[in-house]
N, C-alpha and C. Protein backbone atom coordinates (compact mmCIF):
# COMPACT_ATOMS: atom_id res chain seq x y z
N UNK A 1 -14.16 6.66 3.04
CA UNK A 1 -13.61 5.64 3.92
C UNK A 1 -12.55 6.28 4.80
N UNK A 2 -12.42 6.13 5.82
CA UNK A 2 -11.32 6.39 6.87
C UNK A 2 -10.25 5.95 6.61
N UNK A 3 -9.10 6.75 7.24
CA UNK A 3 -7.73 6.17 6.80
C UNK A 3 -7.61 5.34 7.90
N UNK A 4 -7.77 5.27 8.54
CA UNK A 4 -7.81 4.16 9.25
C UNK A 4 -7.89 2.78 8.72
N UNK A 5 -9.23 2.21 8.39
CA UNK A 5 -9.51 1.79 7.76
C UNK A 5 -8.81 1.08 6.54
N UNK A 6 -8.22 2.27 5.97
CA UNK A 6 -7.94 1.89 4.74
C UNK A 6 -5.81 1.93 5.12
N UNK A 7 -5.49 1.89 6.33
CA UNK A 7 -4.29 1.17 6.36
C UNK A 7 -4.56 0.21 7.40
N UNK A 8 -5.32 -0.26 8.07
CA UNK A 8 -5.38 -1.45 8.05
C UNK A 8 -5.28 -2.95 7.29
N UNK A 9 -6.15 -2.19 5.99
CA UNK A 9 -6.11 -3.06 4.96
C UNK A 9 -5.29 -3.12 4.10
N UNK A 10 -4.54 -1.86 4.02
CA UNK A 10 -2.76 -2.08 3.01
C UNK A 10 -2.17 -2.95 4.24
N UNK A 11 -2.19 -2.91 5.55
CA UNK A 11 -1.11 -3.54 6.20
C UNK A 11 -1.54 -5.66 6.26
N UNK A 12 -2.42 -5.42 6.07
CA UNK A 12 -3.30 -7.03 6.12
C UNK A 12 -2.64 -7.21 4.61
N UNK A 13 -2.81 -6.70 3.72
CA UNK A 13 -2.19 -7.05 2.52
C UNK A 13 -0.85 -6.97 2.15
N UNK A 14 0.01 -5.79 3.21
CA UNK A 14 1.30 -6.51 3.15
C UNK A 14 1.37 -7.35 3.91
N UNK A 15 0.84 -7.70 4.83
CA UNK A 15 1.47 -9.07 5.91
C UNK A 15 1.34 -10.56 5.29
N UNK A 16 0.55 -10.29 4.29
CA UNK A 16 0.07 -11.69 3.16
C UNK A 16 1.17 -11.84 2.37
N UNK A 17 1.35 -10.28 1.35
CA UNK A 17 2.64 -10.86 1.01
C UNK A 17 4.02 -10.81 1.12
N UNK A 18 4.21 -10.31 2.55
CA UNK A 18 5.64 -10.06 3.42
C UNK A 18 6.11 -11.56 3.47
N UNK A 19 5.29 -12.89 3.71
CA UNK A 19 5.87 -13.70 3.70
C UNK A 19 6.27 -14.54 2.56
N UNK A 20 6.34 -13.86 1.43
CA UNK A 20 6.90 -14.21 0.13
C UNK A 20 8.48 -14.56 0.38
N UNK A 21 9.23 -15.08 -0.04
CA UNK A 21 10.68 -15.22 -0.21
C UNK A 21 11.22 -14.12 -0.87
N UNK A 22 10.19 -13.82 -1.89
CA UNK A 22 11.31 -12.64 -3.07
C UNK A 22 10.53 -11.11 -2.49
N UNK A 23 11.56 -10.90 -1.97
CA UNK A 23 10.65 -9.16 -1.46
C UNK A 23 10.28 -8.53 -2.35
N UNK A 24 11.22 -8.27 -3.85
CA UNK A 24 11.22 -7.57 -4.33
C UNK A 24 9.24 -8.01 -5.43
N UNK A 25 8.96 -9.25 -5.71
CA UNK A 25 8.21 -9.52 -5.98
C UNK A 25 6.57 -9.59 -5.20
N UNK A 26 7.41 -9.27 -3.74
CA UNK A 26 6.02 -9.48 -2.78
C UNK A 26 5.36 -7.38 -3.06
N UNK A 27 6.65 -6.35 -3.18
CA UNK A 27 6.43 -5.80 -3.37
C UNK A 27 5.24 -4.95 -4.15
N UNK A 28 5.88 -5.59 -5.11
CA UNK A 28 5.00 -5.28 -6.87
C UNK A 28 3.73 -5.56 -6.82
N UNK A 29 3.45 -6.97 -5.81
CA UNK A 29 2.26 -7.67 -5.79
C UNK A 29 1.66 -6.86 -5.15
N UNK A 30 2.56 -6.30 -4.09
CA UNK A 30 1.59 -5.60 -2.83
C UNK A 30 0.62 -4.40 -3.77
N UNK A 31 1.64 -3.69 -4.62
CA UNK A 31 1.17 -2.43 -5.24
C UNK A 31 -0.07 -3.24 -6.33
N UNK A 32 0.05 -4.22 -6.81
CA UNK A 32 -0.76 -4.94 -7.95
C UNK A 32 -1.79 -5.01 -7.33
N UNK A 33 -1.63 -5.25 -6.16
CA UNK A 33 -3.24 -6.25 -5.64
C UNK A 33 -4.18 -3.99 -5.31
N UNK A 34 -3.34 -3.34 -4.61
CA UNK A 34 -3.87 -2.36 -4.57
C UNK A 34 -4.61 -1.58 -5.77
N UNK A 35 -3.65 -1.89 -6.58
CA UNK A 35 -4.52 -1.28 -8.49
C UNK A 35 -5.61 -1.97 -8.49
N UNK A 36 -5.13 -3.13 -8.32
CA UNK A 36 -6.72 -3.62 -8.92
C UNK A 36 -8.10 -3.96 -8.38
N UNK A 37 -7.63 -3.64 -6.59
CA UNK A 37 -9.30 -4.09 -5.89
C UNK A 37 -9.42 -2.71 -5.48
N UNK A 38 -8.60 -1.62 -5.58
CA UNK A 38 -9.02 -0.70 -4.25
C UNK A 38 -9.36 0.69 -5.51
N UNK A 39 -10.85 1.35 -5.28
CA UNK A 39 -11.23 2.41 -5.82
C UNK A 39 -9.87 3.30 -6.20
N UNK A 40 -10.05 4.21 -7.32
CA UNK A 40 -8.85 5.25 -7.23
C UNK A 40 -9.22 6.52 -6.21
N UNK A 41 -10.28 6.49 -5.54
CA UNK A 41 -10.41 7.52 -4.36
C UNK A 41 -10.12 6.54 -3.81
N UNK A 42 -9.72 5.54 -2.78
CA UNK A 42 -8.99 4.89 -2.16
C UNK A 42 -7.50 5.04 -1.90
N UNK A 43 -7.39 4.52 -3.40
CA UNK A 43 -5.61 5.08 -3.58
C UNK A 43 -5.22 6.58 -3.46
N UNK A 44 -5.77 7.15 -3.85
CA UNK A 44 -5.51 8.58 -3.55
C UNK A 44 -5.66 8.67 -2.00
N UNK A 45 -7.02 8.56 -1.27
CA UNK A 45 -6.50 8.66 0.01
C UNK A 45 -5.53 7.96 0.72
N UNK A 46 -5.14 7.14 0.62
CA UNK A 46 -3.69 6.36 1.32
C UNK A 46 -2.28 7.03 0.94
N UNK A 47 -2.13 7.47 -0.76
CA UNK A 47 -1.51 8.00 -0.76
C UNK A 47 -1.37 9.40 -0.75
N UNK A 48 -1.76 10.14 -0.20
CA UNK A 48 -2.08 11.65 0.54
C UNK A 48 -1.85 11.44 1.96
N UNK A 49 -2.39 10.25 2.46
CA UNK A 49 -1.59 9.53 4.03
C UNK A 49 -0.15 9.56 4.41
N UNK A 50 0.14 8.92 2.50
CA UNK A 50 2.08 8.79 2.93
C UNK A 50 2.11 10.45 2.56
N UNK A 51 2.12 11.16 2.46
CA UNK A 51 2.05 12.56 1.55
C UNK A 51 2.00 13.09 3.13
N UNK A 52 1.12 13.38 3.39
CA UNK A 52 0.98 14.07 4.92
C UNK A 52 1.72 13.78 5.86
N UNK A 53 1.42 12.67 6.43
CA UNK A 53 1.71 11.47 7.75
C UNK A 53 3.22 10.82 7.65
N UNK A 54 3.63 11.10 6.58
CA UNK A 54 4.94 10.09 6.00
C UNK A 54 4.48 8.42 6.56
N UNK A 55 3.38 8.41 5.83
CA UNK A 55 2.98 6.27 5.78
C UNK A 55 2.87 6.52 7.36
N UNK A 56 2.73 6.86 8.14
CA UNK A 56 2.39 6.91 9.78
C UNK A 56 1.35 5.50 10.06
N UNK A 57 1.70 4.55 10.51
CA UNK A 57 1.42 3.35 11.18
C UNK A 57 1.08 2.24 9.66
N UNK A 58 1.96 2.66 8.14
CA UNK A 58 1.57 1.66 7.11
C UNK A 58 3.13 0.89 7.82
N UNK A 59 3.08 -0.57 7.64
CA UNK A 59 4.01 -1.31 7.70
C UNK A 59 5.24 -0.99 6.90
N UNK A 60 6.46 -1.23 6.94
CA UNK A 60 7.57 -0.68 6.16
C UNK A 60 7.49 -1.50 4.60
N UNK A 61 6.86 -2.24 4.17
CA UNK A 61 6.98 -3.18 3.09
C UNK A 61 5.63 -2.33 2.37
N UNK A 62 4.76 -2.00 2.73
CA UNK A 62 3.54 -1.17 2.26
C UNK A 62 3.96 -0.10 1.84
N UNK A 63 4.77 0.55 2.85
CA UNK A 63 5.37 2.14 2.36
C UNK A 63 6.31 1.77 1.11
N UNK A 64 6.80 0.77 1.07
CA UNK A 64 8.09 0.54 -0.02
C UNK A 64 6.72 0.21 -1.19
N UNK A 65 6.24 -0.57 -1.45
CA UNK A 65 5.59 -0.80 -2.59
C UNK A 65 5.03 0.54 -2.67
N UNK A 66 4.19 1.05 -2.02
CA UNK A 66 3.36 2.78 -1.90
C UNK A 66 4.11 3.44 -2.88
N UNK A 67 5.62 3.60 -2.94
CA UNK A 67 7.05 4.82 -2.86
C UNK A 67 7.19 4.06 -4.59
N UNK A 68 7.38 2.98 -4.68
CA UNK A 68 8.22 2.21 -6.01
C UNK A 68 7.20 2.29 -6.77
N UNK A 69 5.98 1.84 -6.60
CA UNK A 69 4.80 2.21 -7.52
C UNK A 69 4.12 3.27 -7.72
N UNK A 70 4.10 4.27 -6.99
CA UNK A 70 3.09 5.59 -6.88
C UNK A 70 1.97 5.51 -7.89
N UNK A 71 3.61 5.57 -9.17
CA UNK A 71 2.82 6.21 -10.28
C UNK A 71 1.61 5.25 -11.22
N UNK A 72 1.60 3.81 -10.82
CA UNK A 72 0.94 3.13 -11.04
C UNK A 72 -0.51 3.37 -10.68
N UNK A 73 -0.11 3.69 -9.44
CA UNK A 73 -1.56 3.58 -8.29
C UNK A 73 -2.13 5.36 -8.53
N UNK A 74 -1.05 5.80 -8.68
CA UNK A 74 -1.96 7.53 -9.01
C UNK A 74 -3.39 7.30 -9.90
């Protein structure tokens, strides 16, 4: 899959839950919802994105869940 692609769709999924009240919970979710629908060659390529690119066009709430969870999503 293209990275493209595949930050489009972290950024569609933070913009869902950016409008949470509790950031800190929209966060977690953001990283939750990524564990559990997106292949682990997925996650690995996005995060090799922030790794390279430094998150280059992921929304700032995507890069924060990306950074606080890593080790979840590794």
């Amino acid at each position: 899959m293209k990275i493209d692609n595949l930050i489009t769709m972290a950024n569609q999924i933070g913009s869902f839950f950016e409008a949470m009240p509790d950031r800190e919970e929209a966060v977690s979710d953001i990283a939750g919802h990524i564990k559990r629908f997106w292949e682990p060659r997925m996650r690995r390529a996005l995060l090799g994105h922030v790794d390279a690119e430094a998150g280059s066009g992921l929304l700032e709430i995507v890069q924060e869940a990306l950074g606080r969870h890593r080790a979840m999503l590794e």
